[in-house]
C-alpha atoms as a PDB file:
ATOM      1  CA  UNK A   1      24.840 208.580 173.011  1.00  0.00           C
ATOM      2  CA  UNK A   2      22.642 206.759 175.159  1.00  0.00           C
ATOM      3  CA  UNK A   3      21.701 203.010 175.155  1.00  0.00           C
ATOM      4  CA  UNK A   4      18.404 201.679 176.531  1.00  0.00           C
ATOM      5  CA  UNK A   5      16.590 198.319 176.644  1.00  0.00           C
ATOM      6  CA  UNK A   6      12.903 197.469 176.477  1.00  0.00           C
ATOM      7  CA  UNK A   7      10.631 195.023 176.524  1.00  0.00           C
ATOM      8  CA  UNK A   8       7.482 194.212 174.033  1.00  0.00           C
ATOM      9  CA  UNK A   9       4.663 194.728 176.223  1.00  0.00           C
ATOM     10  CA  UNK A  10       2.067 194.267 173.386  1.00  0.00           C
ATOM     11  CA  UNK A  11       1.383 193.300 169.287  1.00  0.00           C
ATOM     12  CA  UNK A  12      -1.415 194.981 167.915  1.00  0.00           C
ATOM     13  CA  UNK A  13      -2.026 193.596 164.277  1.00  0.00           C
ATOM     14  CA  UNK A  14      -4.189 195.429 161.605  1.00  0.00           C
ATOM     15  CA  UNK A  15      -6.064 193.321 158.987  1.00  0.00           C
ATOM     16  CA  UNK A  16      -7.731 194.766 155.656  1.00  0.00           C
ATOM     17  CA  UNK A  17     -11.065 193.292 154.934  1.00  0.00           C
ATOM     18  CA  UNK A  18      -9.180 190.755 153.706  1.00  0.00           C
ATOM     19  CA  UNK A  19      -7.259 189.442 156.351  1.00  0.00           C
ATOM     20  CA  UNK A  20      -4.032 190.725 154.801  1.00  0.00           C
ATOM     21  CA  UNK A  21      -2.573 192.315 157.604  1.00  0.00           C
ATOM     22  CA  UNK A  22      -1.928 196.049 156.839  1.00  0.00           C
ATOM     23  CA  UNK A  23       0.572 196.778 159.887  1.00  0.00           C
ATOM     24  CA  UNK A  24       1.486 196.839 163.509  1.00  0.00           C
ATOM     25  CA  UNK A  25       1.673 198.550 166.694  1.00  0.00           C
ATOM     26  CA  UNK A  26       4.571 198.016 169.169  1.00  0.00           C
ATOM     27  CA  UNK A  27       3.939 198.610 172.663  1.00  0.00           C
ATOM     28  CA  UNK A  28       7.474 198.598 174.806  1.00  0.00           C
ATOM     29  CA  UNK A  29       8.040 198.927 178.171  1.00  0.00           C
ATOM     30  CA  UNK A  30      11.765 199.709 179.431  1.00  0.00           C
ATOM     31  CA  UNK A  31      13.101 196.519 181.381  1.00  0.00           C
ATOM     32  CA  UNK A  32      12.241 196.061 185.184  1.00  0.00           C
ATOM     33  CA  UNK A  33      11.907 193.266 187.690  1.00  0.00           C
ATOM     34  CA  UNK A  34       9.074 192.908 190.270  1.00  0.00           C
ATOM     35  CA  UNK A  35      10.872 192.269 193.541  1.00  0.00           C
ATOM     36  CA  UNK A  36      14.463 193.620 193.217  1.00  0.00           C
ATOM     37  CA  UNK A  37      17.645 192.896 190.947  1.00  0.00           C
ATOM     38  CA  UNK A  38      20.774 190.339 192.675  1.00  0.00           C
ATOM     39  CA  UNK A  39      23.110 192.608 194.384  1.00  0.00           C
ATOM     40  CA  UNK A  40      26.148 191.769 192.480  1.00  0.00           C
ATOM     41  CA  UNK A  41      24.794 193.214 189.336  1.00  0.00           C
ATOM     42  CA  UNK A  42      24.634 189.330 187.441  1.00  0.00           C
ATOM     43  CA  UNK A  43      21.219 190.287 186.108  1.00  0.00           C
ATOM     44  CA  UNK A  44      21.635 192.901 183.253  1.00  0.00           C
ATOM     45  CA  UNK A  45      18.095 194.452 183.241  1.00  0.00           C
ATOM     46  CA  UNK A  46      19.441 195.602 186.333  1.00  0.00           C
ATOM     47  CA  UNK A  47      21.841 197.914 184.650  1.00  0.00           C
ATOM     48  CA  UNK A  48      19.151 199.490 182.500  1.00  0.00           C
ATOM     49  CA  UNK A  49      16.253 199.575 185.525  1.00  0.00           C
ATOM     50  CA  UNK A  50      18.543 201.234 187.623  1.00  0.00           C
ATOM     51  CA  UNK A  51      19.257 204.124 185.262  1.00  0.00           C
ATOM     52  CA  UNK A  52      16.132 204.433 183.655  1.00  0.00           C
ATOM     53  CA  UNK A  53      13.498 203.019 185.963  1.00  0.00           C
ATOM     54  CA  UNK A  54      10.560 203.791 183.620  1.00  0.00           C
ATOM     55  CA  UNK A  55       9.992 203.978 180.135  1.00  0.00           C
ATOM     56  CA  UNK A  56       7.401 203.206 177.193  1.00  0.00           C
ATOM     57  CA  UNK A  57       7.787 203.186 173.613  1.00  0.00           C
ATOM     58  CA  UNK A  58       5.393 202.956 170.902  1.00  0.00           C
ATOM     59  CA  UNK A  59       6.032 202.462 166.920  1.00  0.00           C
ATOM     60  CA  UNK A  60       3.492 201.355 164.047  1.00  0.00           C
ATOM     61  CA  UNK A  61       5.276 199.382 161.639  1.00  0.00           C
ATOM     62  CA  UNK A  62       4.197 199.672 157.907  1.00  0.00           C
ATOM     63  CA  UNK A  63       6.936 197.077 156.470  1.00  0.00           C
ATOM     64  CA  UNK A  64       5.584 193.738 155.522  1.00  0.00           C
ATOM     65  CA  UNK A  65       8.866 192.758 156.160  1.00  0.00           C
ATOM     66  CA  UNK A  66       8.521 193.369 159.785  1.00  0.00           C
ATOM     67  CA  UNK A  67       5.023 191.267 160.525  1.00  0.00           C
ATOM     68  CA  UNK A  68       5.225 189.337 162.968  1.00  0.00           C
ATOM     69  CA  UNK A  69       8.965 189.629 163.572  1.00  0.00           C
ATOM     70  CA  UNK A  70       8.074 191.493 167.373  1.00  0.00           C
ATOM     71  CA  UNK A  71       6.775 188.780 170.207  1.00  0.00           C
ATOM     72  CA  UNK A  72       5.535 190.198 173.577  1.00  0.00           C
ATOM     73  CA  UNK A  73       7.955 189.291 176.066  1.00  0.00           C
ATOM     74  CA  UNK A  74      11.242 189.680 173.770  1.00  0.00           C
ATOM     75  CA  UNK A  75      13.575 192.488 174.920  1.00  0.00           C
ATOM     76  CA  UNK A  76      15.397 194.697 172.758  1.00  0.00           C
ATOM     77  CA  UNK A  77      18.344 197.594 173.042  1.00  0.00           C
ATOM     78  CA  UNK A  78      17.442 200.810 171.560  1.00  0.00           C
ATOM     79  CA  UNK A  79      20.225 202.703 170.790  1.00  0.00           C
ATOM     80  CA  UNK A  80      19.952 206.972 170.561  1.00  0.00           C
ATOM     81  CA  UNK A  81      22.034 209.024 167.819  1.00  0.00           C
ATOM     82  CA  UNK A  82      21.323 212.263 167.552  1.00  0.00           C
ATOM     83  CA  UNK A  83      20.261 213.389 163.929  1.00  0.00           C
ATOM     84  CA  UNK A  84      22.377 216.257 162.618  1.00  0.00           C
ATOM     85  CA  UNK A  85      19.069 217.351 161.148  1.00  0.00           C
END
């Protein structure tokens, strides 16, 4: 239904006592470009910005399979389905 595309703004990693890292918070920002996009449209975060100019995201991530997978300053598309239910 609708495709977007952010950017990972920030990592914030939780640690037990331990140091065993418990989980994560993702901190996106949709895609944008400080001082304009090329006219002919050869930058595709220009696509996205122009549509949806502003945007943030936020998820905490529970799945030890997911540590450390997320690196500020990777950009991702989020794709939205609605859910019958």
């Amino acid at each position: 239904m609708m495709r977007a595309k952010f950017r990972v703004q920030n990592v914030s990693v939780y640690k037990d006592d331990n140091g065993i890292v418990q989980g994560e918070t993702l901190q996106m920002h949709a895609v944008a470009r400080e001082g304009g996009y090329p006219e002919d449209g050869s930058d595709e975060d220009n696509s996205y910005a122009r549509w949806s100019p502003s945007g943030d995201f936020r998820i905490h991530i529970a799945n030890p399979a997911l540590f450390g997978k997320f690196v500020v300053g990777d950009k991702y598309y989020m794709d939205f389905t609605k859910a019958d239910k």
